[in-house]
C-alpha atoms as a PDB file:
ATOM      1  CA  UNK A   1     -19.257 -99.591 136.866  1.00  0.00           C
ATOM      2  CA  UNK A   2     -16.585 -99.408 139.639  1.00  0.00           C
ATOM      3  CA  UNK A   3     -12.896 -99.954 139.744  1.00  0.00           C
ATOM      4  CA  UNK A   4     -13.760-103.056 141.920  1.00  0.00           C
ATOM      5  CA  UNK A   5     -16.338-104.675 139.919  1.00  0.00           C
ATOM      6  CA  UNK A   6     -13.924-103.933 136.860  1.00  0.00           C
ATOM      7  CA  UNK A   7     -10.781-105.791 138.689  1.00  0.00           C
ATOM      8  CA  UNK A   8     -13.379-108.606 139.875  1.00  0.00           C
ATOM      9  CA  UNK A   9     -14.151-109.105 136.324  1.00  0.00           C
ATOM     10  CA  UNK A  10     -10.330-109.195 135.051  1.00  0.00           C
ATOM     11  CA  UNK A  11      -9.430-111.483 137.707  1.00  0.00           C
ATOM     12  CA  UNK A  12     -11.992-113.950 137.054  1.00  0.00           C
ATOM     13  CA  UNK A  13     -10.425-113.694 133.152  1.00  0.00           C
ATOM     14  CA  UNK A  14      -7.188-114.207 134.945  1.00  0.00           C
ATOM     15  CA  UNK A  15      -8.068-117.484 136.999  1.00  0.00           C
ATOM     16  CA  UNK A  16      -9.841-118.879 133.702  1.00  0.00           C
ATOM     17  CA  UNK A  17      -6.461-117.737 131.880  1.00  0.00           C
ATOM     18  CA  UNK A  18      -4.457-119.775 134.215  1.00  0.00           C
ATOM     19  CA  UNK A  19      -4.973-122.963 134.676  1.00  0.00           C
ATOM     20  CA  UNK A  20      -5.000-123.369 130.753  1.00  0.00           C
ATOM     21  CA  UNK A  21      -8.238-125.367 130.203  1.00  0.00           C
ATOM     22  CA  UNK A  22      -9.531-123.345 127.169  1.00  0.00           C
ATOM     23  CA  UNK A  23      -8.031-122.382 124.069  1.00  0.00           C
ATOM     24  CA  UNK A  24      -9.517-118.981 124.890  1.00  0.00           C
ATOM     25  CA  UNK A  25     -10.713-117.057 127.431  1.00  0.00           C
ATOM     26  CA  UNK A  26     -12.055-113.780 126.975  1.00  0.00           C
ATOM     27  CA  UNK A  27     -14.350-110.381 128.776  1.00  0.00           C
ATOM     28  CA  UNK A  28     -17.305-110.314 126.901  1.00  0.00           C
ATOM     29  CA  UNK A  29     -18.566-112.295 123.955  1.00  0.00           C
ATOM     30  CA  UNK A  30     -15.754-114.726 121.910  1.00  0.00           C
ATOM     31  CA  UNK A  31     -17.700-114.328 118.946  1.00  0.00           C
ATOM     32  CA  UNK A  32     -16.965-116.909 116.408  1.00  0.00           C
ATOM     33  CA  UNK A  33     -13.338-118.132 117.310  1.00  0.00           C
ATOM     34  CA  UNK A  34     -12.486-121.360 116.218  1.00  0.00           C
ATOM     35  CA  UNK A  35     -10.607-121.836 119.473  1.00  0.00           C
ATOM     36  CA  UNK A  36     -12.379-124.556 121.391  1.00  0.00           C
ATOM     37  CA  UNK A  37     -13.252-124.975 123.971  1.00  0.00           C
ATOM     38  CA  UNK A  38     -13.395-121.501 125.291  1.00  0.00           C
ATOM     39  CA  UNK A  39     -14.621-118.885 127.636  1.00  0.00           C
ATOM     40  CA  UNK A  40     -16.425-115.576 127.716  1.00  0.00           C
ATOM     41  CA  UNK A  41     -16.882-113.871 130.777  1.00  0.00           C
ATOM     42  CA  UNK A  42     -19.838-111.501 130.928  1.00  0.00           C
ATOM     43  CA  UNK A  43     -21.241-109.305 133.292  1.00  0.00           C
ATOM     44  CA  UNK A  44     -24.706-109.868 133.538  1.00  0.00           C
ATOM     45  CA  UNK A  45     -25.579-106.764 136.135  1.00  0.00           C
ATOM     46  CA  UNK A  46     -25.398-105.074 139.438  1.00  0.00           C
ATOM     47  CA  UNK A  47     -27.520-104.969 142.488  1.00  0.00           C
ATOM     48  CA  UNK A  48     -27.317-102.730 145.241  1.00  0.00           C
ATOM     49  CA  UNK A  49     -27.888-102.415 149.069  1.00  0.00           C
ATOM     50  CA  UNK A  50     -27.627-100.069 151.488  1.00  0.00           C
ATOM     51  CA  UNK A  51     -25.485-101.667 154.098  1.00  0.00           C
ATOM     52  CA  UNK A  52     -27.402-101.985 157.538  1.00  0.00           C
ATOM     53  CA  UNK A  53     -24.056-100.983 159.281  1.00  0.00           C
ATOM     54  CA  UNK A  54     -23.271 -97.865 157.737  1.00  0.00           C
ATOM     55  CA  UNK A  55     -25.378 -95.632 156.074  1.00  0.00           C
ATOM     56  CA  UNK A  56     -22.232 -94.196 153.472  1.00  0.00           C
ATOM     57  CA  UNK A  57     -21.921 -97.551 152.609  1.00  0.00           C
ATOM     58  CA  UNK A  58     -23.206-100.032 149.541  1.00  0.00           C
ATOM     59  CA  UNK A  59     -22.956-103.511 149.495  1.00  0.00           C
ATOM     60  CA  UNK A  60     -22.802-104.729 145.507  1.00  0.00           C
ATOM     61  CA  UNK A  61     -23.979-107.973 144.426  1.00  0.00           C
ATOM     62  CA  UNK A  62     -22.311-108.378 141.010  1.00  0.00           C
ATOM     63  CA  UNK A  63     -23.870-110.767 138.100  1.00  0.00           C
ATOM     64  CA  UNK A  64     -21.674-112.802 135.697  1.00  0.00           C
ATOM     65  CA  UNK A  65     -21.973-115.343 133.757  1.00  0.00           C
ATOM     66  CA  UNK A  66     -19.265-117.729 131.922  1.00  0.00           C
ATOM     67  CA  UNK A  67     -20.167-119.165 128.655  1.00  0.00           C
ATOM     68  CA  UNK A  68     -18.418-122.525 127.928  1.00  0.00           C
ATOM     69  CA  UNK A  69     -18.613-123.041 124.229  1.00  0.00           C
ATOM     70  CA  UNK A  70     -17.118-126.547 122.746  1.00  0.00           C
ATOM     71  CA  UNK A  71     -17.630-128.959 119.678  1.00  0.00           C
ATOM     72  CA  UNK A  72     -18.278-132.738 120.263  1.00  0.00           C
ATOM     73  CA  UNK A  73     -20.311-134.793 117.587  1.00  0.00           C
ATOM     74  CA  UNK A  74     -21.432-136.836 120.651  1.00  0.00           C
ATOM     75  CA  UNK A  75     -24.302-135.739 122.199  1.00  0.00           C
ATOM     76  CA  UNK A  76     -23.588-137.322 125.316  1.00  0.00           C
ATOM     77  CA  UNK A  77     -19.657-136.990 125.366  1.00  0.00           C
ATOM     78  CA  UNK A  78     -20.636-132.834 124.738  1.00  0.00           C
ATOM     79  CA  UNK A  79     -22.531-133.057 127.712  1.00  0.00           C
ATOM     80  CA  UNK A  80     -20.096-135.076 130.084  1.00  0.00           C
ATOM     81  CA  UNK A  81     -16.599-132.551 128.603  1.00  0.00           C
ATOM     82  CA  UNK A  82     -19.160-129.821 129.490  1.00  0.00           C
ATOM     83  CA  UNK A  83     -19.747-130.937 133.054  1.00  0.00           C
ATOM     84  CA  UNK A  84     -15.918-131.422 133.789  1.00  0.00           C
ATOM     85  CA  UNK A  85     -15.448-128.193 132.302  1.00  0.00           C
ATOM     86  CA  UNK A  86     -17.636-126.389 134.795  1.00  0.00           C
ATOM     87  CA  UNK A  87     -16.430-128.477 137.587  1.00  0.00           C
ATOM     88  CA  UNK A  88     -13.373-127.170 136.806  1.00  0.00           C
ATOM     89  CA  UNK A  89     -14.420-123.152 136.666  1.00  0.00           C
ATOM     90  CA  UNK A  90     -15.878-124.087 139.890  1.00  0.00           C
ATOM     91  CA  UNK A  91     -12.898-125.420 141.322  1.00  0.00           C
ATOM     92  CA  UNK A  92     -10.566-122.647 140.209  1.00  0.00           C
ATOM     93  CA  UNK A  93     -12.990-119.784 141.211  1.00  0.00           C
ATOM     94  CA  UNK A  94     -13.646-121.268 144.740  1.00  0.00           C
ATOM     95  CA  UNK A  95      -9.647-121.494 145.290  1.00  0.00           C
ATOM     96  CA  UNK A  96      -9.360-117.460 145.863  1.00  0.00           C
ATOM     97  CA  UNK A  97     -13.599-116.619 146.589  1.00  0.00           C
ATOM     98  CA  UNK A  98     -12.118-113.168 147.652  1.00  0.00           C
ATOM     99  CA  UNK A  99     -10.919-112.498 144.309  1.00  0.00           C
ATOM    100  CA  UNK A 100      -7.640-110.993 145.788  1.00  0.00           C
ATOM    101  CA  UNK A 101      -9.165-109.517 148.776  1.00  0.00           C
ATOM    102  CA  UNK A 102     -11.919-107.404 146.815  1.00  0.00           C
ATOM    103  CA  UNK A 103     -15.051-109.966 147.380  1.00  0.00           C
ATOM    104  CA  UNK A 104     -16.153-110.254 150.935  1.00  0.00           C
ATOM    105  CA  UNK A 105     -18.554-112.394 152.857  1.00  0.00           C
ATOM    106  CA  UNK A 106     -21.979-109.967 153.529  1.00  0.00           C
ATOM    107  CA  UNK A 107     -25.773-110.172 154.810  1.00  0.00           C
ATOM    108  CA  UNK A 108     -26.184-110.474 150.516  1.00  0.00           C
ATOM    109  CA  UNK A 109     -24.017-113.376 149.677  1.00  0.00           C
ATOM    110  CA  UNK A 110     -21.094-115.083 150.239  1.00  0.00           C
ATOM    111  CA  UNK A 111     -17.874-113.385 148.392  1.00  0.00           C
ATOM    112  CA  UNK A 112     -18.069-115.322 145.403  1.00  0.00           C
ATOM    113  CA  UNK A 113     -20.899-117.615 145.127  1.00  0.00           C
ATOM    114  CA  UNK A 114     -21.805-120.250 142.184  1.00  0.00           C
ATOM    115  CA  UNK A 115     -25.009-120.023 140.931  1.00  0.00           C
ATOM    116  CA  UNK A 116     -27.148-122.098 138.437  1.00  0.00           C
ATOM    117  CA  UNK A 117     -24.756-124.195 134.774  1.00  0.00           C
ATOM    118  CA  UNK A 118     -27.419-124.479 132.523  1.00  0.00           C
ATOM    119  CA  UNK A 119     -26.668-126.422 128.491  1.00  0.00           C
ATOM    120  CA  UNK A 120     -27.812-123.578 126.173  1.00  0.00           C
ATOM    121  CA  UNK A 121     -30.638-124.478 123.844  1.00  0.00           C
ATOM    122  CA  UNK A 122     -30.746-124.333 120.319  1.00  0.00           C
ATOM    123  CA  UNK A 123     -26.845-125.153 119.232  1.00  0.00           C
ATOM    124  CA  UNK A 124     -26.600-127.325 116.385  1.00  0.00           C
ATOM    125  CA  UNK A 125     -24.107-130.439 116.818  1.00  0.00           C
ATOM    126  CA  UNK A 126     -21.262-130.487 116.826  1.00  0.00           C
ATOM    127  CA  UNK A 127     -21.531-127.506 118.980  1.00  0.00           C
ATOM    128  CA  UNK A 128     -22.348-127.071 122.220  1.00  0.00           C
ATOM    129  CA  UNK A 129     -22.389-124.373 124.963  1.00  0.00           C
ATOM    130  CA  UNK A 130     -22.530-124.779 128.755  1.00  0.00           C
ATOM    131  CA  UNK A 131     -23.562-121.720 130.895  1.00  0.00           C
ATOM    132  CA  UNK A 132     -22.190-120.667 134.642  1.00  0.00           C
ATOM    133  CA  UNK A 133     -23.979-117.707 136.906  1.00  0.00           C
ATOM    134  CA  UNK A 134     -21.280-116.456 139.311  1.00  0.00           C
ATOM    135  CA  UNK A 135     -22.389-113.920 141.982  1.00  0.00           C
ATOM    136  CA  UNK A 136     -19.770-111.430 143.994  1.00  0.00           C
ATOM    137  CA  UNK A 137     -20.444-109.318 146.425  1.00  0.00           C
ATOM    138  CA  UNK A 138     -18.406-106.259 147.633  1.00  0.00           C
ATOM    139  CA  UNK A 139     -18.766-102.957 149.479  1.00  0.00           C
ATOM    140  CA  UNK A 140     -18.050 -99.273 148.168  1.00  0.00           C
ATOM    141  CA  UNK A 141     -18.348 -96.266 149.658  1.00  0.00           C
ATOM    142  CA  UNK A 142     -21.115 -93.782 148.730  1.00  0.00           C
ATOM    143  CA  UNK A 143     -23.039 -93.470 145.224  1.00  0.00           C
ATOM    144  CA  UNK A 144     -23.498 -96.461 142.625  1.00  0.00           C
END
């Protein structure tokens, strides 16, 4: 993985981190924390393109996803804390889509795009687990 995709992923931790709407946010899986609600930030994968400009160029299309877990014995109250929630990802994400100037706008996808928030199947009340794709795309030079 590249030093870009690597500081895209910390910085997405970072915007999570700061506006203080989970008890924890965290790069890869949370496990079992009792800290709710929370956050895990995974990457999913990486695509790659030669760019049509330039052939020592790549353009990257990384894949995350952000895994909102919380606890409500409410059925619908779950679901309606887990759409504000996500609202509010999307919100802080789309406030800096450049992710610090690394993410840029390209033939593949805007710089940081929102994809598909999906309710996980299979959790057991009172939990409940809310899931966000996030796509960013940015350009290195040369080899994957």
């Amino acid at each position: 993985m590249s030093e870009t995709a690597t500081e895209i992923l910390d910085d997405l931790v970072a915007s999570l981190r700061a506006v203080k709407l989970f008890a924890l946010v965290t790069l890869g899986v949370a496990g079992s924390s009792g800290g709710v609600p929370r956050a895990a930030v995974s990457l999913e994968g990486q695509d790659f393109f030669q760019a049509d400009d330039c052939p020592a160029t790549l353009w990257v299309r990384l894949r995350v996803r952000i895994a909102i877990h919380l606890r409500s014995d409410d059925s619908a109250e779950a679901i309606e804390r887990a759409g504000q929630l996500c609202a509010s990802c999307v919100q802080t994400l789309l406030s800096d889509p450049h992710r610090g100037q690394r993410c840029k706008d390209l033939p593949i996808g805007r710089a940081t795009e929102i994809g598909r928030t999906e309710l996980a199947p299979g959790m057991k009340r009172p939990e409940a687990e809310v899931t966000l794709a996030i796509r960013c795309h940015f350009e290195i030079q040369g080899q994957p």
